[in-house]
N, C-alpha and C. Protein backbone atom coordinates (compact mmCIF):
# COMPACT_ATOMS: atom_id res chain seq x y z
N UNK A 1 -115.05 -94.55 45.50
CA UNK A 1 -115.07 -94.63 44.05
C UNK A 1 -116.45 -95.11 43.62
N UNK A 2 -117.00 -94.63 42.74
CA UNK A 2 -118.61 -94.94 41.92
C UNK A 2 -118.15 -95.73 41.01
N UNK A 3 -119.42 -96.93 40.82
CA UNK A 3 -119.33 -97.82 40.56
C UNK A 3 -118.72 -97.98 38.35
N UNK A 4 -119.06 -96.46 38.34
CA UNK A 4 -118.69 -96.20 36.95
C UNK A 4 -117.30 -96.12 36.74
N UNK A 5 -116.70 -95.36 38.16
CA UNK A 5 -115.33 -95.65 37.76
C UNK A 5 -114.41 -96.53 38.08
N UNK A 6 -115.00 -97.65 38.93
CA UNK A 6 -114.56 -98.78 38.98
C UNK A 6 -114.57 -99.58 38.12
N UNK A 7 -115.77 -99.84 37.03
CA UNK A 7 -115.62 -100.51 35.35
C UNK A 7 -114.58 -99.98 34.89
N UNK A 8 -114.37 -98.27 34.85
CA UNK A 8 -113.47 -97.70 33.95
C UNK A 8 -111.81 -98.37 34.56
N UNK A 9 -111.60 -98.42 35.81
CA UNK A 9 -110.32 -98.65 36.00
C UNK A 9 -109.90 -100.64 35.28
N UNK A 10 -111.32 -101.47 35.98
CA UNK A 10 -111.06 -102.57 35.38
C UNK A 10 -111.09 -102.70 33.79
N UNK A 11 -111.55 -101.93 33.20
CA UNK A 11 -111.40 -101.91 31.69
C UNK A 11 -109.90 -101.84 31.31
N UNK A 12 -109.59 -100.62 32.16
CA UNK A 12 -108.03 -99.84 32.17
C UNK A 12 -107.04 -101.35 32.11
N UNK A 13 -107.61 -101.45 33.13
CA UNK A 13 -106.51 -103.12 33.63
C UNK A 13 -106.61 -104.24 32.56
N UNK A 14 -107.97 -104.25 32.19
CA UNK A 14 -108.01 -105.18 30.95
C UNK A 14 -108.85 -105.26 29.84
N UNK A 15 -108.54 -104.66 28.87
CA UNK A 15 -109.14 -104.26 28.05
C UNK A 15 -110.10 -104.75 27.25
N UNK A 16 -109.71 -106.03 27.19
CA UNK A 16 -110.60 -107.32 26.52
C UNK A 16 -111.59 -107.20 27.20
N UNK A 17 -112.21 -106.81 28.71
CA UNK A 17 -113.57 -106.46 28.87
C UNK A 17 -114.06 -106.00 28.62
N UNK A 18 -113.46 -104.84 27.72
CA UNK A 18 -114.75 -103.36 27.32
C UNK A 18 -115.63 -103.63 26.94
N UNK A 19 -115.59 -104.81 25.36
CA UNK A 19 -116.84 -105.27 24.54
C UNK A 19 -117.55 -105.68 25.64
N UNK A 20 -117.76 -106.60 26.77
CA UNK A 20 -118.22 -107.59 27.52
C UNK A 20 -118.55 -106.72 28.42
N UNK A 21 -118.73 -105.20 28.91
CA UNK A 21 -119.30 -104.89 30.40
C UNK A 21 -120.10 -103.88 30.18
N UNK A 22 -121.50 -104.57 30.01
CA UNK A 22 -122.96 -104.32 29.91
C UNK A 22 -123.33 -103.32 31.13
N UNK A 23 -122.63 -104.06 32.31
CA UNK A 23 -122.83 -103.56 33.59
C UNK A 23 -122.06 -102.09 33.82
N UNK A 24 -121.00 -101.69 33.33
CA UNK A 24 -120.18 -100.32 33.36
C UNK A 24 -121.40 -99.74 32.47
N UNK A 25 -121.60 -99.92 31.42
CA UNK A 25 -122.78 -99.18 30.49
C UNK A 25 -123.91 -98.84 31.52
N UNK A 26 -124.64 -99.41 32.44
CA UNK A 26 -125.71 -98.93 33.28
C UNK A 26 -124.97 -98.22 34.24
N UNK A 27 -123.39 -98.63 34.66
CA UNK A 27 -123.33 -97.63 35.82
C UNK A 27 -123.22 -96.20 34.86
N UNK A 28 -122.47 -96.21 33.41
CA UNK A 28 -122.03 -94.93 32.96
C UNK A 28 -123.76 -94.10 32.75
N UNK A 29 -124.73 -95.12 32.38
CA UNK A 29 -126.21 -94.22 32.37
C UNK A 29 -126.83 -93.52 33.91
N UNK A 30 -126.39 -93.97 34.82
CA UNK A 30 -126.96 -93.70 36.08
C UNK A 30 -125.76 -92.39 36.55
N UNK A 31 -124.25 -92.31 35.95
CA UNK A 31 -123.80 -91.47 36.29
C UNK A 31 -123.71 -89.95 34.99
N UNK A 32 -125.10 -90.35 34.30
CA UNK A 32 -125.47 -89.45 33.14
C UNK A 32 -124.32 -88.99 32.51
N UNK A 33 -123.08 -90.66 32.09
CA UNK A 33 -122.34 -90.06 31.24
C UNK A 33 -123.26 -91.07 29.84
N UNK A 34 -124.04 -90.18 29.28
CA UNK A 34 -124.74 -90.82 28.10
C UNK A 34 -124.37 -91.47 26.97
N UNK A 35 -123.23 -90.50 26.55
CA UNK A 35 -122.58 -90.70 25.08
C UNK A 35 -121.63 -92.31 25.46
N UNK A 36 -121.24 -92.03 26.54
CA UNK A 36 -120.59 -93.31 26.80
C UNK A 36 -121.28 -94.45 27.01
N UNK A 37 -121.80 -94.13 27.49
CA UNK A 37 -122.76 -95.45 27.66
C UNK A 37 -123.76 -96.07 26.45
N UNK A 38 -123.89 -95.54 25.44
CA UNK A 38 -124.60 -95.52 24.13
C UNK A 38 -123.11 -96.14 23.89
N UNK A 39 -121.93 -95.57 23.63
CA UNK A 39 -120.78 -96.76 22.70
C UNK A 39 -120.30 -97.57 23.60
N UNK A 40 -120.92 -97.76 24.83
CA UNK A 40 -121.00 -99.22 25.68
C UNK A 40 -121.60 -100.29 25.00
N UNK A 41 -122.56 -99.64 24.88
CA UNK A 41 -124.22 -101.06 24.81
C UNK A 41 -123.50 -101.47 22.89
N UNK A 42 -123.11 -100.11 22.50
CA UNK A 42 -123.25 -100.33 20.82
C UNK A 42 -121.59 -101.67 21.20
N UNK A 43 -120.80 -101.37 21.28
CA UNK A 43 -119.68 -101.91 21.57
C UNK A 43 -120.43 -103.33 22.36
N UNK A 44 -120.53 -103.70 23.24
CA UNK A 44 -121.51 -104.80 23.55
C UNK A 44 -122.32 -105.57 22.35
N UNK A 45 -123.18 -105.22 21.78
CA UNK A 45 -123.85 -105.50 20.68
C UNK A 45 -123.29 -106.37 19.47
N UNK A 46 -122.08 -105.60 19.46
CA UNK A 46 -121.25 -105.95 18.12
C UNK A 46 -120.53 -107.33 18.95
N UNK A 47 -120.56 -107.60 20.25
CA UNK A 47 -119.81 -108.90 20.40
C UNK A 47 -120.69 -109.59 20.91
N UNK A 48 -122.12 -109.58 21.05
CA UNK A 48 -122.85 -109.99 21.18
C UNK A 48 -124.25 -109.96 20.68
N UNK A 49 -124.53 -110.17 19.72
CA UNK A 49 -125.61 -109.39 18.96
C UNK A 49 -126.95 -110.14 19.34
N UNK A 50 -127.51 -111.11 20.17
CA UNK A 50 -128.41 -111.20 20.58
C UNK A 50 -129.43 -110.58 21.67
N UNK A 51 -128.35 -110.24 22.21
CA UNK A 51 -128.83 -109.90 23.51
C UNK A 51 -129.74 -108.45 23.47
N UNK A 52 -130.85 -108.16 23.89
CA UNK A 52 -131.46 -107.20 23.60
C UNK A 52 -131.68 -106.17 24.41
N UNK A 53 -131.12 -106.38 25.85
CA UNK A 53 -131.14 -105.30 26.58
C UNK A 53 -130.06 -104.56 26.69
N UNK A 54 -129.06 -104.98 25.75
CA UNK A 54 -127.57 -103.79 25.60
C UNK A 54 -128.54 -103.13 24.45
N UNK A 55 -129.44 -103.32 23.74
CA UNK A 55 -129.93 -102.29 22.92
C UNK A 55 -130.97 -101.43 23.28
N UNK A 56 -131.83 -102.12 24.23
CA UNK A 56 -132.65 -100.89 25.10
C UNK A 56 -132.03 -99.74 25.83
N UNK A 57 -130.85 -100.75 26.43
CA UNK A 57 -130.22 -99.25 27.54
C UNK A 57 -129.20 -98.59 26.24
N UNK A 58 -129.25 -98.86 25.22
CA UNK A 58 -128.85 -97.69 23.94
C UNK A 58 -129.21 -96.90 23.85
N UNK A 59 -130.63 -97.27 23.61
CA UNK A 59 -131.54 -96.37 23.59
C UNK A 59 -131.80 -95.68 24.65
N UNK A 60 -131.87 -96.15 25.86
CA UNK A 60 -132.15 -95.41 26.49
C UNK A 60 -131.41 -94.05 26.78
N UNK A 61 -130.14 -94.12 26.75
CA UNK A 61 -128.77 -93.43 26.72
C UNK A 61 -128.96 -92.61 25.61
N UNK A 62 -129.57 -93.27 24.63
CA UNK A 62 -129.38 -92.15 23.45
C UNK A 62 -130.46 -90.86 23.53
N UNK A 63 -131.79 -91.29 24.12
CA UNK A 63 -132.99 -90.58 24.13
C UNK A 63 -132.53 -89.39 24.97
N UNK A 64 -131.49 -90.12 26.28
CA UNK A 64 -131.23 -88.56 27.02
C UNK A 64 -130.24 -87.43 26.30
N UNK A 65 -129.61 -88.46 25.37
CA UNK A 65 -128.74 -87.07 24.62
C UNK A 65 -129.79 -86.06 23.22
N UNK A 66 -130.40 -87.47 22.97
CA UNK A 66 -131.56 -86.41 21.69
C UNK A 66 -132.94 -86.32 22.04
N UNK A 67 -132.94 -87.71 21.50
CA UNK A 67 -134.56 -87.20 21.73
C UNK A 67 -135.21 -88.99 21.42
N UNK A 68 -136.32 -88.96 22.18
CA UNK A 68 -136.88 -90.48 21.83
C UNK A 68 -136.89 -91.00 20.36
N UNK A 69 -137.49 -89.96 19.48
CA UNK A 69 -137.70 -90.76 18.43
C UNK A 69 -136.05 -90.60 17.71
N UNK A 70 -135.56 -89.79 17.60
CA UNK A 70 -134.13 -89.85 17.47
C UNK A 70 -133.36 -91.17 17.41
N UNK A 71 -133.34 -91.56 19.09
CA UNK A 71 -132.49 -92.51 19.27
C UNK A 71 -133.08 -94.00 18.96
N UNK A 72 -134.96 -93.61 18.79
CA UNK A 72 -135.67 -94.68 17.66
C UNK A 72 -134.76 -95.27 16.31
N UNK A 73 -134.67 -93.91 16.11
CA UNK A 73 -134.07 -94.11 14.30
C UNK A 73 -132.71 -94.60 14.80
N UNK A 74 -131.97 -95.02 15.50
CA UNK A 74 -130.23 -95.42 15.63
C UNK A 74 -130.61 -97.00 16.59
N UNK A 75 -131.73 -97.36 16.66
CA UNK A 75 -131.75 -98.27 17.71
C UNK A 75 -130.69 -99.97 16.73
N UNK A 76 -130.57 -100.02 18.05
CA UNK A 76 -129.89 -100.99 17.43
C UNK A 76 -130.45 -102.31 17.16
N UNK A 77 -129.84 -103.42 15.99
CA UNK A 77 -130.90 -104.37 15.31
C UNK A 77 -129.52 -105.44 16.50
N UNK A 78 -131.32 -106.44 16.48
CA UNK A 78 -130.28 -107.10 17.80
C UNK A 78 -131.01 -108.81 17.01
N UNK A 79 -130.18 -110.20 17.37
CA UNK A 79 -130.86 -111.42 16.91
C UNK A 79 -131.86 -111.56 17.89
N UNK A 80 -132.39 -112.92 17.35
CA UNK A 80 -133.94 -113.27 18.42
C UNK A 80 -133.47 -113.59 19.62
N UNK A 81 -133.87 -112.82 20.64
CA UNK A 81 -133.26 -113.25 22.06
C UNK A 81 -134.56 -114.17 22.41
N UNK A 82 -133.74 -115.21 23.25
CA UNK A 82 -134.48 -116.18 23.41
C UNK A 82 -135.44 -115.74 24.69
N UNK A 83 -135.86 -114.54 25.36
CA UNK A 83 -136.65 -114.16 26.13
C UNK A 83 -137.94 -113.40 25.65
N UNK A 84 -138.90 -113.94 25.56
CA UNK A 84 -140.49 -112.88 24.69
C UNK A 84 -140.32 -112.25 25.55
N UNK A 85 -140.22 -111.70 27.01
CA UNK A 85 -140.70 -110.45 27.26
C UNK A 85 -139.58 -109.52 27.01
N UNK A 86 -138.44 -109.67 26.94
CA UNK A 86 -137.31 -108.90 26.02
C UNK A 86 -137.52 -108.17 24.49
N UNK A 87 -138.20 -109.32 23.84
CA UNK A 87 -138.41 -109.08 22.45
C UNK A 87 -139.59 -108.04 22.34
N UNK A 88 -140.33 -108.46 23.58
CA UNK A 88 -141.70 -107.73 23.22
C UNK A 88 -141.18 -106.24 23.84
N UNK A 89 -140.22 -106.19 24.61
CA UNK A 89 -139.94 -104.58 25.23
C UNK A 89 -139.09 -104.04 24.04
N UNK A 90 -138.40 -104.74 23.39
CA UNK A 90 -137.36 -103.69 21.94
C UNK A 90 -138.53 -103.43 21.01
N UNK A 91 -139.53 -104.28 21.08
CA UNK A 91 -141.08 -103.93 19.85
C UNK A 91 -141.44 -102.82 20.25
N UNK A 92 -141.65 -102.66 21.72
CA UNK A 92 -142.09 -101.46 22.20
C UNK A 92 -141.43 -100.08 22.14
N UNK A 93 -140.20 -100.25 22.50
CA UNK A 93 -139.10 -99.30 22.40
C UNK A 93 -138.68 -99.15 21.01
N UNK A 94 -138.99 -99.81 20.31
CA UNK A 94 -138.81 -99.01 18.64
C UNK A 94 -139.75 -98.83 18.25
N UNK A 95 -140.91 -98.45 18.82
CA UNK A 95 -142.15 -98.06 18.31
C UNK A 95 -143.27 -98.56 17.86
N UNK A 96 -142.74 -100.12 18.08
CA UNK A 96 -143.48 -101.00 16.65
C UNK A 96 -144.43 -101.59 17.26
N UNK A 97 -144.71 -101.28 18.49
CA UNK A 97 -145.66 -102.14 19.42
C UNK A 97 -146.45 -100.91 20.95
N UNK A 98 -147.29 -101.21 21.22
CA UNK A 98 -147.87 -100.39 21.90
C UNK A 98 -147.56 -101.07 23.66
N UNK A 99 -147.51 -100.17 24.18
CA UNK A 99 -147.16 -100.13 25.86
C UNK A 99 -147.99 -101.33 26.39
N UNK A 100 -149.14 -101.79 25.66
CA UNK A 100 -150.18 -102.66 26.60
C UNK A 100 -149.84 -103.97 26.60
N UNK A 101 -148.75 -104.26 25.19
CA UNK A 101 -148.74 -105.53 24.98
C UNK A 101 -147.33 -106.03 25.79
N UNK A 102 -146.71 -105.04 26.19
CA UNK A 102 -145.68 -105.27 27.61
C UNK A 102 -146.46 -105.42 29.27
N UNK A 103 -147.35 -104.64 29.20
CA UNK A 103 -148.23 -104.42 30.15
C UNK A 103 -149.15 -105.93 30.47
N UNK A 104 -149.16 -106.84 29.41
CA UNK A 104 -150.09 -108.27 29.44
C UNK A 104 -148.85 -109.01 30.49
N UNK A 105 -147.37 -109.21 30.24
CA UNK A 105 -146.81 -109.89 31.06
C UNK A 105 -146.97 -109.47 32.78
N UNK A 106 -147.90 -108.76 32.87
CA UNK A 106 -148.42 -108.51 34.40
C UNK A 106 -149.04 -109.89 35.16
N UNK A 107 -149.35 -110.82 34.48
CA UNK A 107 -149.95 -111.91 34.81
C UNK A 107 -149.13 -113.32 34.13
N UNK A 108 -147.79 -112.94 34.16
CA UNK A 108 -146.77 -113.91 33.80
C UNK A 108 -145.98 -114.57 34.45
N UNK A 109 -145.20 -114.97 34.24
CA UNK A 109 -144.12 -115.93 35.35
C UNK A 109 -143.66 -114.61 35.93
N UNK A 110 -143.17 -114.88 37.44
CA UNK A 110 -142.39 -113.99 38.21
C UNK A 110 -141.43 -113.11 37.40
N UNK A 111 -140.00 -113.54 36.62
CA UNK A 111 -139.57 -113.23 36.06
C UNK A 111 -140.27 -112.51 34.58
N UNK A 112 -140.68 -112.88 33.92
CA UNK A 112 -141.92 -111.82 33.17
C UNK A 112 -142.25 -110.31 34.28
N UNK A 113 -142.83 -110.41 34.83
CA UNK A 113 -143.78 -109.71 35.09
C UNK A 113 -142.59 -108.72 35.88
N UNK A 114 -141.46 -108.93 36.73
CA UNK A 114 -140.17 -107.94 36.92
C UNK A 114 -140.01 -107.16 35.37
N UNK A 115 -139.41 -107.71 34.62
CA UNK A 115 -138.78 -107.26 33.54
C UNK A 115 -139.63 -106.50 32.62
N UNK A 116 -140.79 -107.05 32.62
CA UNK A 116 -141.87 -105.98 31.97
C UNK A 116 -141.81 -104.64 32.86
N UNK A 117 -142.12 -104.95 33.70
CA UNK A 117 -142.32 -103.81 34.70
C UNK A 117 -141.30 -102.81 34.99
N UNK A 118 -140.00 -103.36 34.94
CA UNK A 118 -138.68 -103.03 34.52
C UNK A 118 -138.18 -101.95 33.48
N UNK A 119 -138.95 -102.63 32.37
CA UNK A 119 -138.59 -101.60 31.12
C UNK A 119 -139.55 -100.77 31.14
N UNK A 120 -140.64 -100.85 31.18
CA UNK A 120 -141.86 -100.14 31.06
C UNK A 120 -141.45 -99.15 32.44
N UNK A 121 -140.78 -98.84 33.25
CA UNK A 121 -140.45 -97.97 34.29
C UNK A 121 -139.07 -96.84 33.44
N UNK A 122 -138.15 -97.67 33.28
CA UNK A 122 -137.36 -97.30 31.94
C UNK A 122 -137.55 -96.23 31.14
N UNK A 123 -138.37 -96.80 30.57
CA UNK A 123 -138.85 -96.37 29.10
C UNK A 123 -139.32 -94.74 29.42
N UNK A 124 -140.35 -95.21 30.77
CA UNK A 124 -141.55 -94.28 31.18
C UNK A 124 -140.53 -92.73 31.45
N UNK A 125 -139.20 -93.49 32.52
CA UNK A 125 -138.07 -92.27 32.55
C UNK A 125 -137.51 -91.78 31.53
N UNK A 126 -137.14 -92.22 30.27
CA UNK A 126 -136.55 -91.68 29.19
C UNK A 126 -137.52 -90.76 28.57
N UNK A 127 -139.02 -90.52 29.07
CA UNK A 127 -139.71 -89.86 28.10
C UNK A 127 -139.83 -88.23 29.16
N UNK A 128 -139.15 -88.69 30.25
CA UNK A 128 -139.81 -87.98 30.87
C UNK A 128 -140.87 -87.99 31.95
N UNK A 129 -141.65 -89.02 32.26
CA UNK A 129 -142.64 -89.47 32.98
C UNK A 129 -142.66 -89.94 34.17
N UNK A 130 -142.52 -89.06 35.20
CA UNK A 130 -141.52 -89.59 36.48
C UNK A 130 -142.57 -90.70 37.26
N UNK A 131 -143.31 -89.91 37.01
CA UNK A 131 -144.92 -90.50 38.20
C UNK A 131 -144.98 -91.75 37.63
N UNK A 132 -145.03 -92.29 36.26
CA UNK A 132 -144.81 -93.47 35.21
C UNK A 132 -143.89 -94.60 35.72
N UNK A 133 -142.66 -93.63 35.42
CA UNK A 133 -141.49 -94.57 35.70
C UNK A 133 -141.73 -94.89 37.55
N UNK A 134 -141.90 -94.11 38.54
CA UNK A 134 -141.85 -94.40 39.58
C UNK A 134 -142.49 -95.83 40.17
N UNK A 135 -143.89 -95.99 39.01
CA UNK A 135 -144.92 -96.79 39.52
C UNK A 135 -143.99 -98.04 39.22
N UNK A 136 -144.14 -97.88 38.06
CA UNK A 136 -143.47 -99.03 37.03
C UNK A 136 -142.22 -99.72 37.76
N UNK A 137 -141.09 -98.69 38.00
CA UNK A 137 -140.59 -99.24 39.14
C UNK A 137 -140.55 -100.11 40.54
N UNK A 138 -141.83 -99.15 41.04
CA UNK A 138 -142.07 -99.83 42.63
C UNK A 138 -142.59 -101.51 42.04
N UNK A 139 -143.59 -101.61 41.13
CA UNK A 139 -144.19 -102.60 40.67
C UNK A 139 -142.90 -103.77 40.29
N UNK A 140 -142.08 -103.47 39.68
CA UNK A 140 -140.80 -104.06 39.50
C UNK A 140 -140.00 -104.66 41.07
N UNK A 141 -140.10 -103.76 41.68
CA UNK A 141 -139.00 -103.79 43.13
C UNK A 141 -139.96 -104.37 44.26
N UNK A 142 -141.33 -104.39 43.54
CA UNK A 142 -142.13 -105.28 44.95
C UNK A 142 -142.86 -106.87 44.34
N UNK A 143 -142.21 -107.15 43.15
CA UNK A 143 -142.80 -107.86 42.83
C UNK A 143 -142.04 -108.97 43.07
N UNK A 144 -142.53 -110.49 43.06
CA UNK A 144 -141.83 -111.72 43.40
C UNK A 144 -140.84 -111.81 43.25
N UNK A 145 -140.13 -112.08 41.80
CA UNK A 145 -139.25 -111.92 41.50
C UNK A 145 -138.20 -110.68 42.30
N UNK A 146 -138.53 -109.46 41.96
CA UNK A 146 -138.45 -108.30 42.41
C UNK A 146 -137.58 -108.54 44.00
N UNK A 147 -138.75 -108.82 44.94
CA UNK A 147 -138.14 -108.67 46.02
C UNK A 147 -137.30 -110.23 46.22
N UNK A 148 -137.43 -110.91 45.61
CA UNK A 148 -136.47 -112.59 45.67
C UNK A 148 -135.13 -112.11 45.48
N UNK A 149 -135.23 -111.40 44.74
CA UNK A 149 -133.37 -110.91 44.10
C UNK A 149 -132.98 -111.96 42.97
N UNK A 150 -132.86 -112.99 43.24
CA UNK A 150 -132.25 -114.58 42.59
C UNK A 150 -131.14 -114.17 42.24
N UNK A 151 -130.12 -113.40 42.99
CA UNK A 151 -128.59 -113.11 41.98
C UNK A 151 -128.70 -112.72 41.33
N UNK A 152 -129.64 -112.24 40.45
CA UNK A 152 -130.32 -111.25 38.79
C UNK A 152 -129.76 -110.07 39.45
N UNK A 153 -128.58 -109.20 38.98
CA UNK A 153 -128.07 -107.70 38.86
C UNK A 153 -129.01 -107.14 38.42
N UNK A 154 -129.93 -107.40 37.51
CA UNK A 154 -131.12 -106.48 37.03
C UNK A 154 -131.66 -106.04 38.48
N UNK A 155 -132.38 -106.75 39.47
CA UNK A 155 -133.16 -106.63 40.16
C UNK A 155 -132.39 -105.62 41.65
N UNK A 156 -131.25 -105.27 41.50
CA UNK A 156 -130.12 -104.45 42.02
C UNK A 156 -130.47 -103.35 40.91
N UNK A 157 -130.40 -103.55 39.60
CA UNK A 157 -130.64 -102.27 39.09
C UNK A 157 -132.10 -101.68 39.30
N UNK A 158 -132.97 -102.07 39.68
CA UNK A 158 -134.25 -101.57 39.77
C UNK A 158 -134.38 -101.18 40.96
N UNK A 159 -133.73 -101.57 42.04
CA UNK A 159 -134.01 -100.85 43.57
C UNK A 159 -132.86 -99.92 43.36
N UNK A 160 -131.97 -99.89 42.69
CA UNK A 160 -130.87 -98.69 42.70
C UNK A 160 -131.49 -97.28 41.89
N UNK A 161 -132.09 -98.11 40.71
CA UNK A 161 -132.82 -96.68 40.06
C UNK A 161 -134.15 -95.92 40.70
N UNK A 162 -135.11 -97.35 41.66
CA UNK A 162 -135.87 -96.69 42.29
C UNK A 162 -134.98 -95.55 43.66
N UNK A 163 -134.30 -96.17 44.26
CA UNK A 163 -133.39 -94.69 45.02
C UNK A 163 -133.04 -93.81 44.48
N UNK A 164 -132.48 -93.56 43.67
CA UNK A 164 -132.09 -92.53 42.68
C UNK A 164 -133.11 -91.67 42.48
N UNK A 165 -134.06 -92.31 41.76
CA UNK A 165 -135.56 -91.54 41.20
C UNK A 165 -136.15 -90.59 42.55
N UNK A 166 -135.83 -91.52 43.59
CA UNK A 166 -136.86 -90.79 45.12
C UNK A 166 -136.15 -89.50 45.65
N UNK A 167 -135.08 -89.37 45.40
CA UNK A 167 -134.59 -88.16 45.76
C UNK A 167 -134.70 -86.78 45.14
């Protein structure tokens, strides 16, 4: 069973998780069910409205069904998450900020400099940009943080998407 339809059965079992599983939303994007995974993150959002990376992987989900600037215009408005390099990647991803000023957390705390590298690999795949996203990736999956793991599921999602991508 894939890991998408293992959320789906625990959802099945209890429903009160749906709002709450951020994590079924990345497996439903990796198993390019899009639309679902866009009323994942949106469903997420609404019970959690700070958090800003159920609104990137919205977007991201949404860009593969339309189109970047598309799923620009639907992005979702999220509160101040208490992480700048979060804030500074939804600036980026709604347009409002240029790639370089994600690109400065290269010389940040461990954690910075994953998550920049993270989205900016992301991002680079939603446009299309494989050679982009690949780098951006490896840079993510070899970096301190990166290869530490610390229990961060993110850092599982970045060596899972870098496999994915290599094939």
């Amino acid at each position: 069973m894939g890991s998408a339809a293992a959320f789906d059965a625990a959802v099945q079992l209890e429903p009160r998780l749906a709002a709450y599983s951020w994590q079924r939303g990345i497996s439903l994007y990796y198993a390019r069910r899009y639309a679902e995974g866009a009323a994942q993150f949106r469903a997420d959002v609404a019970a959690n409205p700070n958090d800003t990376e159920e609104a990137l992987w919205c977007l991201l989900c949404e860009a593969q069904l339309l189109s970047l600037d598309e799923a620009r215009s639907r992005m979702l408005v999220v509160g101040q998450d208490s992480r700048a390099v979060l804030r500074t990647a939804y600036d980026v991803y709604a347009g409002k900020a240029p790639l370089s000023v994600m690109r400065a957390y290269a010389s940040g705390s461990p954690r910075d400099v994953f998550y920049a590298a993270l989205y900016e690999g992301l991002l680079a795949d939603a446009t299309g940009d494989a050679e982009a996203s690949r780098a951006a990736i490896a840079r993510a999956c070899e970096s301190e943080y990166g290869l530490r793991g610390s229990g961060d599921y993110m850092t599982a999602v970045a060596r899972t998407h870098r496999r994915l991508r290599e094939v």
